[in-house]
N, C-alpha and C. Protein backbone atom coordinates (compact mmCIF):
# COMPACT_ATOMS: atom_id res chain seq x y z
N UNK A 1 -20.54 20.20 -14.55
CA UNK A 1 -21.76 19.82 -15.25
C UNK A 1 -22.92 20.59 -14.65
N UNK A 2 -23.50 21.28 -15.34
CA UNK A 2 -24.64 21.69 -15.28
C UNK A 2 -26.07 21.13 -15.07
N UNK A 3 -27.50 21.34 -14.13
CA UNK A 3 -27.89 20.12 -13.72
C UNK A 3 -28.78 20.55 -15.26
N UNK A 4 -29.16 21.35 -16.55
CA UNK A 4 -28.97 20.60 -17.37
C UNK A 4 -29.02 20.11 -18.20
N UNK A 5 -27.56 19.76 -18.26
CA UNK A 5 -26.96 18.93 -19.23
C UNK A 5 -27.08 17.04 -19.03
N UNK A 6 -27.08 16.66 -20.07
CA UNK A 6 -27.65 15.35 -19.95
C UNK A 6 -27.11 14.62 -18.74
N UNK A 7 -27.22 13.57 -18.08
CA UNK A 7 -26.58 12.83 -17.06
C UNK A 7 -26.21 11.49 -17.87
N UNK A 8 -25.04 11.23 -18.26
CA UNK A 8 -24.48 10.02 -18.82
C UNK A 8 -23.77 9.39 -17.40
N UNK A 9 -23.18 7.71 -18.32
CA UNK A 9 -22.41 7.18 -17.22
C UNK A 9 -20.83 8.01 -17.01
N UNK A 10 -20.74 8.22 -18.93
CA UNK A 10 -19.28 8.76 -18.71
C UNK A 10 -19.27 10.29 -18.27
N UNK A 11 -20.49 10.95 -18.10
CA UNK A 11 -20.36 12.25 -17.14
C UNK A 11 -20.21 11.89 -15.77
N UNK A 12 -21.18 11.09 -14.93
CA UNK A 12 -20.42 10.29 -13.74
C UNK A 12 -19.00 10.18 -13.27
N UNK A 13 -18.53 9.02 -14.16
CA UNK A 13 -17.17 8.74 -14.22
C UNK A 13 -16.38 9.55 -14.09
N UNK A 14 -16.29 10.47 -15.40
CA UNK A 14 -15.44 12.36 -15.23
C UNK A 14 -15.37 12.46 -14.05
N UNK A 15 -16.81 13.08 -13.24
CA UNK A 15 -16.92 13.68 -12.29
C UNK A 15 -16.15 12.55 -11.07
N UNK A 16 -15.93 11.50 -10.88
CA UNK A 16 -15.68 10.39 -10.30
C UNK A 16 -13.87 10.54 -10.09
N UNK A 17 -13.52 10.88 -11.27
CA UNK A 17 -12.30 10.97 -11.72
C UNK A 17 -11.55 11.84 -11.38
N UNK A 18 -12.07 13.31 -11.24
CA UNK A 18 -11.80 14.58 -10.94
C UNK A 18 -11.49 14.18 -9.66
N UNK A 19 -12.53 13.79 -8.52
CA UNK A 19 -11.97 13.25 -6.89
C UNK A 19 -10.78 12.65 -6.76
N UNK A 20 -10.63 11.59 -7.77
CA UNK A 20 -9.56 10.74 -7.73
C UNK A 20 -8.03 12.14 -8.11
N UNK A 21 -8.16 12.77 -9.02
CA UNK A 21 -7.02 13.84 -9.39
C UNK A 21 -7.03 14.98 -8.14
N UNK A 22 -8.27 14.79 -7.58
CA UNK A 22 -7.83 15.78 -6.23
C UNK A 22 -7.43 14.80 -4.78
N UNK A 23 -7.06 13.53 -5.24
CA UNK A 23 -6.78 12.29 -3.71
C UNK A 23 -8.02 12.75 -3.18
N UNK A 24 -9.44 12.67 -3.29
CA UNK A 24 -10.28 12.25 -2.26
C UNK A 24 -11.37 10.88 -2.96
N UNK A 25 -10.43 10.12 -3.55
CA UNK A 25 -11.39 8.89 -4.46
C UNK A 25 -12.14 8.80 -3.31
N UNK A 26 -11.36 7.96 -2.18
CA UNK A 26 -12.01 7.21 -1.10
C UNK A 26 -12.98 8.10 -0.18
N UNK A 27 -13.58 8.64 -0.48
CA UNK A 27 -14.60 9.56 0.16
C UNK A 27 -15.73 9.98 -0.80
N UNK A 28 -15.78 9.44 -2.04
CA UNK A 28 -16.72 9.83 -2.80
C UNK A 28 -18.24 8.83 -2.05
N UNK A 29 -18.94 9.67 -1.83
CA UNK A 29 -20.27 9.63 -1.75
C UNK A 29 -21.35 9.46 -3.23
N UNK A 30 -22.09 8.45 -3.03
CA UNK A 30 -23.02 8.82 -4.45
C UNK A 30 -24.57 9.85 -4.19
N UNK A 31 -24.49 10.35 -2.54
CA UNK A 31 -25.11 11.42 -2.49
C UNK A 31 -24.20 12.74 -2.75
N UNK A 32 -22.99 12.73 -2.22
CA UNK A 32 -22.18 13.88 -2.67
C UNK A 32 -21.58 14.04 -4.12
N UNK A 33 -22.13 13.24 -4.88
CA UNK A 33 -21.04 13.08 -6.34
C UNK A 33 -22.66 13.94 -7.00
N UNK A 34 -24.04 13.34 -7.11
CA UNK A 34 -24.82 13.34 -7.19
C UNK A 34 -25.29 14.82 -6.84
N UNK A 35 -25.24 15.31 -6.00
CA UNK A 35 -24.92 17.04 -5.64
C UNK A 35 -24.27 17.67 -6.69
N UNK A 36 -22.79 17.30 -6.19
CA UNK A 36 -21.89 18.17 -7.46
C UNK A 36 -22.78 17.81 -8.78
N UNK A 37 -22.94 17.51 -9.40
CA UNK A 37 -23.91 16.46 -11.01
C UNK A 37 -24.70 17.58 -10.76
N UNK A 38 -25.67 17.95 -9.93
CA UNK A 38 -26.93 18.49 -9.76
C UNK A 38 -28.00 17.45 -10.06
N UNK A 39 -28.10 16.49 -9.64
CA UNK A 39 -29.45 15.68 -9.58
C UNK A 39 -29.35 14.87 -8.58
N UNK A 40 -30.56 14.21 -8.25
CA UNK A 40 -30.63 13.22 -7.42
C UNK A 40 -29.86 11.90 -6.99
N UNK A 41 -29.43 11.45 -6.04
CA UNK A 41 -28.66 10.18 -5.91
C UNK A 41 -29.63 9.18 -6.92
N UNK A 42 -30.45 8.96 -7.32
CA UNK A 42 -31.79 8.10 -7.47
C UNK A 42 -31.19 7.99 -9.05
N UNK A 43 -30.56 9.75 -9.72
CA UNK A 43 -30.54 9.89 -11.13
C UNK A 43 -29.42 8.72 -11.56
N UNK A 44 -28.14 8.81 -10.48
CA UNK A 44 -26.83 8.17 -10.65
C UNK A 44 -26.99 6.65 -11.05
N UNK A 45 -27.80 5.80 -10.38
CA UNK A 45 -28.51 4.59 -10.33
C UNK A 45 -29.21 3.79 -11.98
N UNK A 46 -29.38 5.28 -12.54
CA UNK A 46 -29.99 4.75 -14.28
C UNK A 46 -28.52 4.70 -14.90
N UNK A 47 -27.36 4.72 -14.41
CA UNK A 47 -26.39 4.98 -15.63
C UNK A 47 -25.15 3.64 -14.87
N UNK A 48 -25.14 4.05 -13.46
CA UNK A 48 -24.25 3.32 -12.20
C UNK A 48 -24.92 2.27 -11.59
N UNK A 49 -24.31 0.75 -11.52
CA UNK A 49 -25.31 0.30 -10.92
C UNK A 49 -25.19 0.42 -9.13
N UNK A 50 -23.93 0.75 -9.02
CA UNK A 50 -23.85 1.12 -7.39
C UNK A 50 -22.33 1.38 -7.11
N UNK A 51 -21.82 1.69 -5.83
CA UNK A 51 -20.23 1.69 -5.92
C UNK A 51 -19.57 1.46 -6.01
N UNK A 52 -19.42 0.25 -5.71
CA UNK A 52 -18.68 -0.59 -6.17
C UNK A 52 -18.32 -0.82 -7.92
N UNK A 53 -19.43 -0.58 -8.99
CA UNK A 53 -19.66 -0.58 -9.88
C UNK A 53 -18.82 1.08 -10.93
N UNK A 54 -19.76 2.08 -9.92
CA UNK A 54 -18.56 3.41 -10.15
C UNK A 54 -16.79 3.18 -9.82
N UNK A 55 -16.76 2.59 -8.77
CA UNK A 55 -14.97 2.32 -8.49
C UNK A 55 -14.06 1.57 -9.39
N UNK A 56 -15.14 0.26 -10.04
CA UNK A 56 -14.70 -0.16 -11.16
C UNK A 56 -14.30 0.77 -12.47
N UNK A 57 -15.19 1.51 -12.65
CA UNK A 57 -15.49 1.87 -13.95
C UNK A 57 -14.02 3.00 -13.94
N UNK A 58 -14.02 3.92 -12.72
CA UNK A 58 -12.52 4.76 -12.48
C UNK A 58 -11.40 4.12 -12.23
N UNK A 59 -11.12 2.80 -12.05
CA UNK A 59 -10.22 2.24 -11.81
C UNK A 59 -9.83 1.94 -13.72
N UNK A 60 -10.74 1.75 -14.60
CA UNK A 60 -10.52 1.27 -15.83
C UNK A 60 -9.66 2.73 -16.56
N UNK A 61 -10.26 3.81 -16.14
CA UNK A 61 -9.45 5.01 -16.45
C UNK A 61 -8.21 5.31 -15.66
N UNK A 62 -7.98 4.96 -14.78
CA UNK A 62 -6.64 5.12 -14.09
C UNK A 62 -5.99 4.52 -15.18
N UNK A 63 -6.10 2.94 -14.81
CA UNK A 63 -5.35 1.69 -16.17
C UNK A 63 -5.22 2.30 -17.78
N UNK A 64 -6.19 3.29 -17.88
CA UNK A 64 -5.94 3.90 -19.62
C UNK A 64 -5.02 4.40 -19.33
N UNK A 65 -5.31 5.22 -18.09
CA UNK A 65 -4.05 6.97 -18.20
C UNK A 65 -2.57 6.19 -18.38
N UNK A 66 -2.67 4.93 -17.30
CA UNK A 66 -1.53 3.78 -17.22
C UNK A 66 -0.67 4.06 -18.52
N UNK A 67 -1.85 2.95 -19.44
CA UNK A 67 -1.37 2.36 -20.43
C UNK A 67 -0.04 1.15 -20.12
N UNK A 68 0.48 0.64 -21.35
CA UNK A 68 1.43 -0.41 -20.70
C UNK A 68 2.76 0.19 -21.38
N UNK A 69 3.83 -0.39 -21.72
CA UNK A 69 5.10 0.11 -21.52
C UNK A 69 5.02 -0.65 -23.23
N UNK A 70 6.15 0.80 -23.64
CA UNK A 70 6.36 0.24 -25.06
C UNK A 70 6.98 -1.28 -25.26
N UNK A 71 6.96 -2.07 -26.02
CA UNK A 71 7.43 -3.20 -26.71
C UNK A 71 8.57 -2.94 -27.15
N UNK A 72 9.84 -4.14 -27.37
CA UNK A 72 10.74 -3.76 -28.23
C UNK A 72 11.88 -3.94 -26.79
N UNK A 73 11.29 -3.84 -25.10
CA UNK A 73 12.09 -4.51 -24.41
C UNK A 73 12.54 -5.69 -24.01
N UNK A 74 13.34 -6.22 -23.90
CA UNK A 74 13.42 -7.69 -23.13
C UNK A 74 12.31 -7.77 -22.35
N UNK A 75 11.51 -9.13 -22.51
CA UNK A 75 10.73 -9.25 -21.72
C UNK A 75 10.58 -8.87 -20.05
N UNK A 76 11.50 -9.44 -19.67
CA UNK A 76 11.79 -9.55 -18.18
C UNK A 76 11.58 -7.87 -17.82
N UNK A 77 12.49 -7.26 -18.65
CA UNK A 77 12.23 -5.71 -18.04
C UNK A 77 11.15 -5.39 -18.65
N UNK A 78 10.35 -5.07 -19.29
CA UNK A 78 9.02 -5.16 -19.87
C UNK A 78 8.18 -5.37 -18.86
N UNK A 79 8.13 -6.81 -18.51
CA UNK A 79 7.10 -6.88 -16.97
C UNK A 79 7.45 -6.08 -16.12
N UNK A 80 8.41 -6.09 -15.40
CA UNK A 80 8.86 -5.29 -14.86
C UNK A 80 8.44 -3.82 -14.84
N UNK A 81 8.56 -2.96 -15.97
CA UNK A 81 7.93 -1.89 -16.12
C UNK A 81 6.22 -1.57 -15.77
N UNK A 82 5.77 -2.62 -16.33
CA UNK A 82 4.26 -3.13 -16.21
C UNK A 82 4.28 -3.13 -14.84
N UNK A 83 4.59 -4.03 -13.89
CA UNK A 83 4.45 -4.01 -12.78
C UNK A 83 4.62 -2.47 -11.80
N UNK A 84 5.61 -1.85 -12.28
CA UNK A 84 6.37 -0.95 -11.30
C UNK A 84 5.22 0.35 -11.41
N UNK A 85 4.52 0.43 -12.56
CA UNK A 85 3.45 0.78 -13.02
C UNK A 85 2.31 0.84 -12.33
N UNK A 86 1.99 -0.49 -12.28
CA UNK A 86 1.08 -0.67 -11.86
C UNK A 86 1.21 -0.49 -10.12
N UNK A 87 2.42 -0.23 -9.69
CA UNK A 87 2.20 -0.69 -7.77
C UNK A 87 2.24 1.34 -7.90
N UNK A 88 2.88 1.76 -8.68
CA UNK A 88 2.71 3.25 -8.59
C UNK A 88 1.11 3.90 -8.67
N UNK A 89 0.25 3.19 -9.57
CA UNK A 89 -0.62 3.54 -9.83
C UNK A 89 -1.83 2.92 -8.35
N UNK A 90 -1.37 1.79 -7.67
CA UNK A 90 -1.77 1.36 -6.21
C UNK A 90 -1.49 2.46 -4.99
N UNK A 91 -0.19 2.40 -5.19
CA UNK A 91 -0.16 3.23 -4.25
C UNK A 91 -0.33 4.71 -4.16
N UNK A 92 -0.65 5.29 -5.40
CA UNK A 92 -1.18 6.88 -4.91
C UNK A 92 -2.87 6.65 -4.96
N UNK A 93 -3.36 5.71 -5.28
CA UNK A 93 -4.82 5.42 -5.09
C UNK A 93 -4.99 4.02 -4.56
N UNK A 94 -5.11 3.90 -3.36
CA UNK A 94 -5.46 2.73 -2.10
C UNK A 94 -6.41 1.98 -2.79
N UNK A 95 -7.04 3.27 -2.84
CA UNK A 95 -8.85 2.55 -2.76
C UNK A 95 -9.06 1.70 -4.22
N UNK A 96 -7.99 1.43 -5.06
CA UNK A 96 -7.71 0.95 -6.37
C UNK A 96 -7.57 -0.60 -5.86
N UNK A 97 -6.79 -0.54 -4.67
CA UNK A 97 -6.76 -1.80 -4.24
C UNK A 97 -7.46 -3.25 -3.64
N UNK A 98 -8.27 -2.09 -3.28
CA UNK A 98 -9.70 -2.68 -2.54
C UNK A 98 -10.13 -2.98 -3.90
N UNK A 99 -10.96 -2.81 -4.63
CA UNK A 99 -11.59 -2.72 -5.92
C UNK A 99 -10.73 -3.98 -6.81
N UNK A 100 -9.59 -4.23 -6.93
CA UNK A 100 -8.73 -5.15 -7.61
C UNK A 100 -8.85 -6.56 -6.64
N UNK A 101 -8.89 -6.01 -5.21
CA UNK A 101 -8.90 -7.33 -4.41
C UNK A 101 -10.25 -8.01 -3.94
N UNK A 102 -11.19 -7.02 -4.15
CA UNK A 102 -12.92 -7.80 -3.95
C UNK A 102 -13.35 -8.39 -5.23
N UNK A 103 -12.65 -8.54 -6.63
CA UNK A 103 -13.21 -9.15 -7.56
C UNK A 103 -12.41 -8.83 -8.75
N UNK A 104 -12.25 -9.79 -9.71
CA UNK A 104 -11.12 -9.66 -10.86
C UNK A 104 -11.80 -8.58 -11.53
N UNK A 105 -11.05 -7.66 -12.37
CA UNK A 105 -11.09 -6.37 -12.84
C UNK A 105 -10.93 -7.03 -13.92
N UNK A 106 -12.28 -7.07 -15.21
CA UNK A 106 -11.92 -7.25 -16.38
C UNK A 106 -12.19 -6.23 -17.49
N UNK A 107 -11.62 -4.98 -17.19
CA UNK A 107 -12.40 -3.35 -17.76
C UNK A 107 -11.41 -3.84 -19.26
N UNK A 108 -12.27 -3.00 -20.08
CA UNK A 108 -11.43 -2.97 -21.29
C UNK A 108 -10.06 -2.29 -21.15
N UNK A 109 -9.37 -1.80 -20.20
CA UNK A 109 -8.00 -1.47 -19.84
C UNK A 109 -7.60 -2.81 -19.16
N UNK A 110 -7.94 -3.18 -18.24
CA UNK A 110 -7.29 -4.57 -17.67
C UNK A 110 -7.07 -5.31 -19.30
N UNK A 111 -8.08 -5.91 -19.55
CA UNK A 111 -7.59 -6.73 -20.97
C UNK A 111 -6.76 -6.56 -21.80
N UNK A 112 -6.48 -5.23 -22.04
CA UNK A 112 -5.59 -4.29 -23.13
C UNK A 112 -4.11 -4.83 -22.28
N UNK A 113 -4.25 -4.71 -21.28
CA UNK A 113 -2.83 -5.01 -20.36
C UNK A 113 -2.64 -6.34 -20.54
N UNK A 114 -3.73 -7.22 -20.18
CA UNK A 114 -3.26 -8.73 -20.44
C UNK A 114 -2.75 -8.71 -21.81
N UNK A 115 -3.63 -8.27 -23.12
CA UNK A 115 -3.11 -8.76 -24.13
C UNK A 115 -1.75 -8.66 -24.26
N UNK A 116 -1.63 -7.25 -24.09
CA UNK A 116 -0.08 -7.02 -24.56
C UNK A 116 0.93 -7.49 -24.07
N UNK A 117 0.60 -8.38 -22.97
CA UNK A 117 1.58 -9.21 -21.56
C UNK A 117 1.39 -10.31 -22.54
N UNK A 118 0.68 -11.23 -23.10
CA UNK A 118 0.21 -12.14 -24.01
C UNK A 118 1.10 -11.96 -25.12
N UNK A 119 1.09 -10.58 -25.63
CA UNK A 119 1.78 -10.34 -27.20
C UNK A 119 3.65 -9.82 -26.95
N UNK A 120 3.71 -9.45 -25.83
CA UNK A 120 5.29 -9.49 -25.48
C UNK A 120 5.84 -10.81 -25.43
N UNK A 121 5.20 -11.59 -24.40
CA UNK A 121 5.56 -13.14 -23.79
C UNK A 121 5.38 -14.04 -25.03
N UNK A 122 4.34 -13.73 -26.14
CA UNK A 122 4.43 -14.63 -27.23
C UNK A 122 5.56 -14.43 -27.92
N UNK A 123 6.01 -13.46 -28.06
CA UNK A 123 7.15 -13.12 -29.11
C UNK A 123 8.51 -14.00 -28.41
N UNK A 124 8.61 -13.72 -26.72
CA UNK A 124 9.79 -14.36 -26.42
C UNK A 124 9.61 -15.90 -26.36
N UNK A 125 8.58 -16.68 -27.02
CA UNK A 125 8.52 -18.25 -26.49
C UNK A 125 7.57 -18.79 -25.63
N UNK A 126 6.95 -17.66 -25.00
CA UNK A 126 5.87 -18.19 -23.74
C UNK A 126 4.62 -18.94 -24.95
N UNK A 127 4.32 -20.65 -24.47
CA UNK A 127 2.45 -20.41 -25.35
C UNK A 127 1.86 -19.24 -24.64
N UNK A 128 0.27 -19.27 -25.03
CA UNK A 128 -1.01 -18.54 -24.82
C UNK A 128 -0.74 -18.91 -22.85
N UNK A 129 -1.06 -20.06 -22.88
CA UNK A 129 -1.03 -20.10 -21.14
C UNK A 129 -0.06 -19.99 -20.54
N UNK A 130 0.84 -20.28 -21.20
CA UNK A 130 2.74 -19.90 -20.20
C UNK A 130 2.34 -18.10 -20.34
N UNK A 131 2.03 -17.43 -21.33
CA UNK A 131 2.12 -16.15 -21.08
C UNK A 131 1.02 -15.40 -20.06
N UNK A 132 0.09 -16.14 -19.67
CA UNK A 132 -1.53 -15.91 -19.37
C UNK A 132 -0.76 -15.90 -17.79
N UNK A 133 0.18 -17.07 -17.56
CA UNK A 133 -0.01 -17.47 -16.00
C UNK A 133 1.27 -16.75 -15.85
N UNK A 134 2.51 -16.45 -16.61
CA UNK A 134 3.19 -15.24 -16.06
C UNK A 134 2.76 -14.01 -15.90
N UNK A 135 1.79 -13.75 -16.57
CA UNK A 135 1.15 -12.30 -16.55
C UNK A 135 0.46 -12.45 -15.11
N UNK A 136 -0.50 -13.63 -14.69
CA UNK A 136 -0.81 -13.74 -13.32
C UNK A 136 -0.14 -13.85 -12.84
N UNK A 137 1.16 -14.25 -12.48
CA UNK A 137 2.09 -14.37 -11.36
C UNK A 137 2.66 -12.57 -10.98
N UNK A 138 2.97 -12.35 -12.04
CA UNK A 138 3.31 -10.46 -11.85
C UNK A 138 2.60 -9.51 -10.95
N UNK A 139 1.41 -10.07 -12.18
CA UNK A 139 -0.28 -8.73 -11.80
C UNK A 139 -0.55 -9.12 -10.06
N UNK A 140 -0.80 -10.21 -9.82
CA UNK A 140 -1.07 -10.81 -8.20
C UNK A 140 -0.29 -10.29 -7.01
N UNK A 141 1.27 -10.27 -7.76
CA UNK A 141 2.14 -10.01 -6.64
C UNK A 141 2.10 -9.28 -6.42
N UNK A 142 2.17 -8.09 -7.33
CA UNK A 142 1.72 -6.39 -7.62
C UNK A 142 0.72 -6.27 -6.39
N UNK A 143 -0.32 -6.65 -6.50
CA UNK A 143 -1.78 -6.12 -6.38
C UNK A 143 -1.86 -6.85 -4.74
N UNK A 144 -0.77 -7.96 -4.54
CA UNK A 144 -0.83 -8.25 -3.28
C UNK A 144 0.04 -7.43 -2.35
N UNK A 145 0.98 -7.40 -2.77
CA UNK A 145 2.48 -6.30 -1.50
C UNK A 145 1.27 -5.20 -1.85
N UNK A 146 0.52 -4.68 -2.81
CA UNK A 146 0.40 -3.31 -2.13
C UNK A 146 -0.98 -3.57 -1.39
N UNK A 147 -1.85 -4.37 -1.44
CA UNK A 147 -2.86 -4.54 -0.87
C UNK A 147 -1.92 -4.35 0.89
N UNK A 148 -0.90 -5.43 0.65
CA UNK A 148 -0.46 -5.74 2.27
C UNK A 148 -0.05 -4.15 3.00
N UNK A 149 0.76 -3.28 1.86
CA UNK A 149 1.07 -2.57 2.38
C UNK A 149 -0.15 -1.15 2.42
N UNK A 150 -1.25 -1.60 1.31
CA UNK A 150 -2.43 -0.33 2.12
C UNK A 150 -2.43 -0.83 3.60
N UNK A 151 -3.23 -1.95 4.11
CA UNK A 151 -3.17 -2.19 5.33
C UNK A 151 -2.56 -1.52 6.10
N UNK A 152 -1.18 -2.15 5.81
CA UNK A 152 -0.03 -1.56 7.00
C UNK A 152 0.22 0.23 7.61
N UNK A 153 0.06 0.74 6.19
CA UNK A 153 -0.41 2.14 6.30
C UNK A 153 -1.25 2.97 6.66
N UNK A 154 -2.35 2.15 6.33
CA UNK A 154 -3.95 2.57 6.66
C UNK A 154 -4.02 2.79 8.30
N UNK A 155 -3.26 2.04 8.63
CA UNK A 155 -3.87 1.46 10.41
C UNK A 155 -4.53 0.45 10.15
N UNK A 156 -4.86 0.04 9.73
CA UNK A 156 -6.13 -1.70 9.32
C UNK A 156 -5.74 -2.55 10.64
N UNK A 157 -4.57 -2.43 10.02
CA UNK A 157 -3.73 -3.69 10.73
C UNK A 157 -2.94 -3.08 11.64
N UNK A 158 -3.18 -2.55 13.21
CA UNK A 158 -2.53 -2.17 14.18
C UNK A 158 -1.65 -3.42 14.84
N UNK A 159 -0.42 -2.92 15.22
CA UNK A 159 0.85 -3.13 15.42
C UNK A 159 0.18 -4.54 16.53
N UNK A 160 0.88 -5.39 16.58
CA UNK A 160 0.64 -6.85 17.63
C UNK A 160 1.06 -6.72 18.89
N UNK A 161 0.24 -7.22 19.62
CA UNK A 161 0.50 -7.07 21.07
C UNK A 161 1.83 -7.53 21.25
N UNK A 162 2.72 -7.07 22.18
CA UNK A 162 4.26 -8.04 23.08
C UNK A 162 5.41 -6.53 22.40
N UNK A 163 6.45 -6.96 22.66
CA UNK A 163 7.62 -6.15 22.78
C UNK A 163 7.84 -5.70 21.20
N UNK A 164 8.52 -4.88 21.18
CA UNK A 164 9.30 -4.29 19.66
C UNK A 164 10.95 -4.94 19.94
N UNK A 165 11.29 -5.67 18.87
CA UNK A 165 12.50 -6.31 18.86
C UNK A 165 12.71 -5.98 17.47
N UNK A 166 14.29 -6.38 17.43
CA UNK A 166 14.87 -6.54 16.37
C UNK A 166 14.15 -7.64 15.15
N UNK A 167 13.67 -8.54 15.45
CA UNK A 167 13.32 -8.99 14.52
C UNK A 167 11.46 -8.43 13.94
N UNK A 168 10.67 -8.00 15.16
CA UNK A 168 9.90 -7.27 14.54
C UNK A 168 9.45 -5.65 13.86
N UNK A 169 11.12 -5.07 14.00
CA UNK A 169 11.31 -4.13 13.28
C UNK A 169 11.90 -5.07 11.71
N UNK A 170 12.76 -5.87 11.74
CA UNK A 170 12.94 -6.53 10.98
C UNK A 170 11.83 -6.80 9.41
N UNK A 171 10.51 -7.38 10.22
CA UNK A 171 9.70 -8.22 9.89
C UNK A 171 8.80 -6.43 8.73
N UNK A 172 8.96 -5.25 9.92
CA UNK A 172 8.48 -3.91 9.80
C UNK A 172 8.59 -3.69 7.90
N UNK A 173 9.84 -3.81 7.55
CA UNK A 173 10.28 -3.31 5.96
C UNK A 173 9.99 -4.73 4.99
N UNK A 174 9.33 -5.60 5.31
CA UNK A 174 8.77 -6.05 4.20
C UNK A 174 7.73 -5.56 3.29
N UNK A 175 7.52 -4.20 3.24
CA UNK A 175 6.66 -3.80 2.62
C UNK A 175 7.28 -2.33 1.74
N UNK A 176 8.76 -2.72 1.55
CA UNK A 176 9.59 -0.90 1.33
C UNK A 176 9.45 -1.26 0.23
N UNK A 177 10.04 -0.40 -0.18
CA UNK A 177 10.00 -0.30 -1.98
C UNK A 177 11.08 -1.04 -2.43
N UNK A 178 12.07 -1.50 -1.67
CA UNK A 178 12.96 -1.77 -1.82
C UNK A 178 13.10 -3.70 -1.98
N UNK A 179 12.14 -3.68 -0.97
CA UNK A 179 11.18 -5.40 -1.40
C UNK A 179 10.44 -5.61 -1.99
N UNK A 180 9.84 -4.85 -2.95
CA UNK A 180 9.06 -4.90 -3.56
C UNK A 180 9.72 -5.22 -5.23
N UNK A 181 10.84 -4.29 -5.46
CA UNK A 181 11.87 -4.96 -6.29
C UNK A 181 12.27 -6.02 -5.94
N UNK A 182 13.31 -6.42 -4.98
CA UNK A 182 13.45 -7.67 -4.97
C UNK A 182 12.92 -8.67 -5.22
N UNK A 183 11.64 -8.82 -4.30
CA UNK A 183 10.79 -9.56 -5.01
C UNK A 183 10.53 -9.79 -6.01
N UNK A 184 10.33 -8.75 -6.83
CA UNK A 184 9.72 -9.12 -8.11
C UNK A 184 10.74 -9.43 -9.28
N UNK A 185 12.21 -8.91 -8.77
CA UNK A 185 13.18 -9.03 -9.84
C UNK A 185 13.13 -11.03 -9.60
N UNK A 186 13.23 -11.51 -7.78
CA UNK A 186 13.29 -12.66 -8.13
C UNK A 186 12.02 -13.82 -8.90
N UNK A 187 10.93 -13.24 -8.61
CA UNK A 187 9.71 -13.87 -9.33
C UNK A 187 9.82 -14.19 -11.00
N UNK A 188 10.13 -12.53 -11.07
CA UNK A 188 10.75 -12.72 -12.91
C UNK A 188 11.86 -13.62 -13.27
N UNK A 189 12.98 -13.97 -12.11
CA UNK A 189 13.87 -14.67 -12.49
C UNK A 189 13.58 -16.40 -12.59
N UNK A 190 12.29 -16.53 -11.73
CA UNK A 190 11.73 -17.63 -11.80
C UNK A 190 10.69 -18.12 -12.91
N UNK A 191 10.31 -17.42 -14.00
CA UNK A 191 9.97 -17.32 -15.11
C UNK A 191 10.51 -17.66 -16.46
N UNK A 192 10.15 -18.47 -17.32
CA UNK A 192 10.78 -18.83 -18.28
C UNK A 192 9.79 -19.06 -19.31
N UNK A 193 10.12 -19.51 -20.70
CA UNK A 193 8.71 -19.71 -21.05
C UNK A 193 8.22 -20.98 -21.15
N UNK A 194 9.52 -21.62 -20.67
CA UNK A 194 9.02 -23.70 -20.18
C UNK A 194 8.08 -23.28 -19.13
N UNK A 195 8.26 -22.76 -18.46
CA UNK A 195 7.28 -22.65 -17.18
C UNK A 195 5.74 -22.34 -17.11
């Protein structure tokens, strides 16, 4: 962008977005984004209301690029897909997580996802709220193992004082990919649409 060419929110965002396709989301500055733009941090502020507000708004474009998983599967694998989705789309962007875990994400992509979790689960039997609160039971668990496991990765959460044993190497792979299925295959199995 040229400094110029108009300054919109969705020129922001772009530019917001581009960091995120080069892995440096978590380092965006709204004096350094504001540079690249060619205008003032001061300009970003008429379109953004602050960063938290920009992180939202790129997190809603991640969720488009997402999208949700065609229809026409068994439910169970359906969520499933949705989910596996969604922890892929966590874990190559952290900072997605933070943003999902300081306040419910209701971007017109989040909703698009509920509905269609709504319009799968209606078809198999779920009501409006049996499908509403399986869709929360999924989206949460999702958004929690990977929250746990940014931590664990990050360094956040450095290793606990006392010995390394078998059971706290043990305790170590609750966060593999490999529990992360499990889990969720058994969560789904705990799902019905009585429930």
């Amino acid at each position: 962008m040229t400094p110029s060419a108009p300054l919109t929110r969705a020129a922001i965002v772009a530019a917001a977005v581009a960091h995120v396709d080069g892995g440096s989301l978590g380092s965006i500055s709204t004096r350094g984004l504001a540079a690249e733009l060619g205008v003032t941090p001061m300009a970003l502020y008429r379109h953004v209301r602050n960063k938290d507000d920009l992180l939202v708004a790129v997190v809603d474009v991640l969720l488009e690029r997402l999208g949700v998983p065609e229809p026409g599967r068994d439910w169970r694998a359906w969520l499933e897909a949705l989910a596996l989705g969604l922890r892929r789309l966590l874990v190559e962007h952290p900072v997605a997580v933070a943003v999902f875990s300081r306040a419910p994400v209701t971007t017109p992509a989040a909703r698009r996802r509920l509905n269609a979790a709504v319009e799968v689960l209606g078809q198999a039997g779920f009501s409006r709220d049996g499908a509403v609160r399986a869709y929360a039971a999924v989206h949460t668990y999702t958004v929690g193992f990977c929250a746990l496991e940014a931590a664990r990765y990050s360094g956040a959460v450095g290793p606990l004082p006392g010995s390394v044993d078998d059971e706290s190497m043990l305790i170590g792979t609750f966060v593999s990919d490999d529990q992360f299925t499990h889990g969720l295959g058994a969560l789904l199995r705990g799902l019905s649409p009585e429930t």
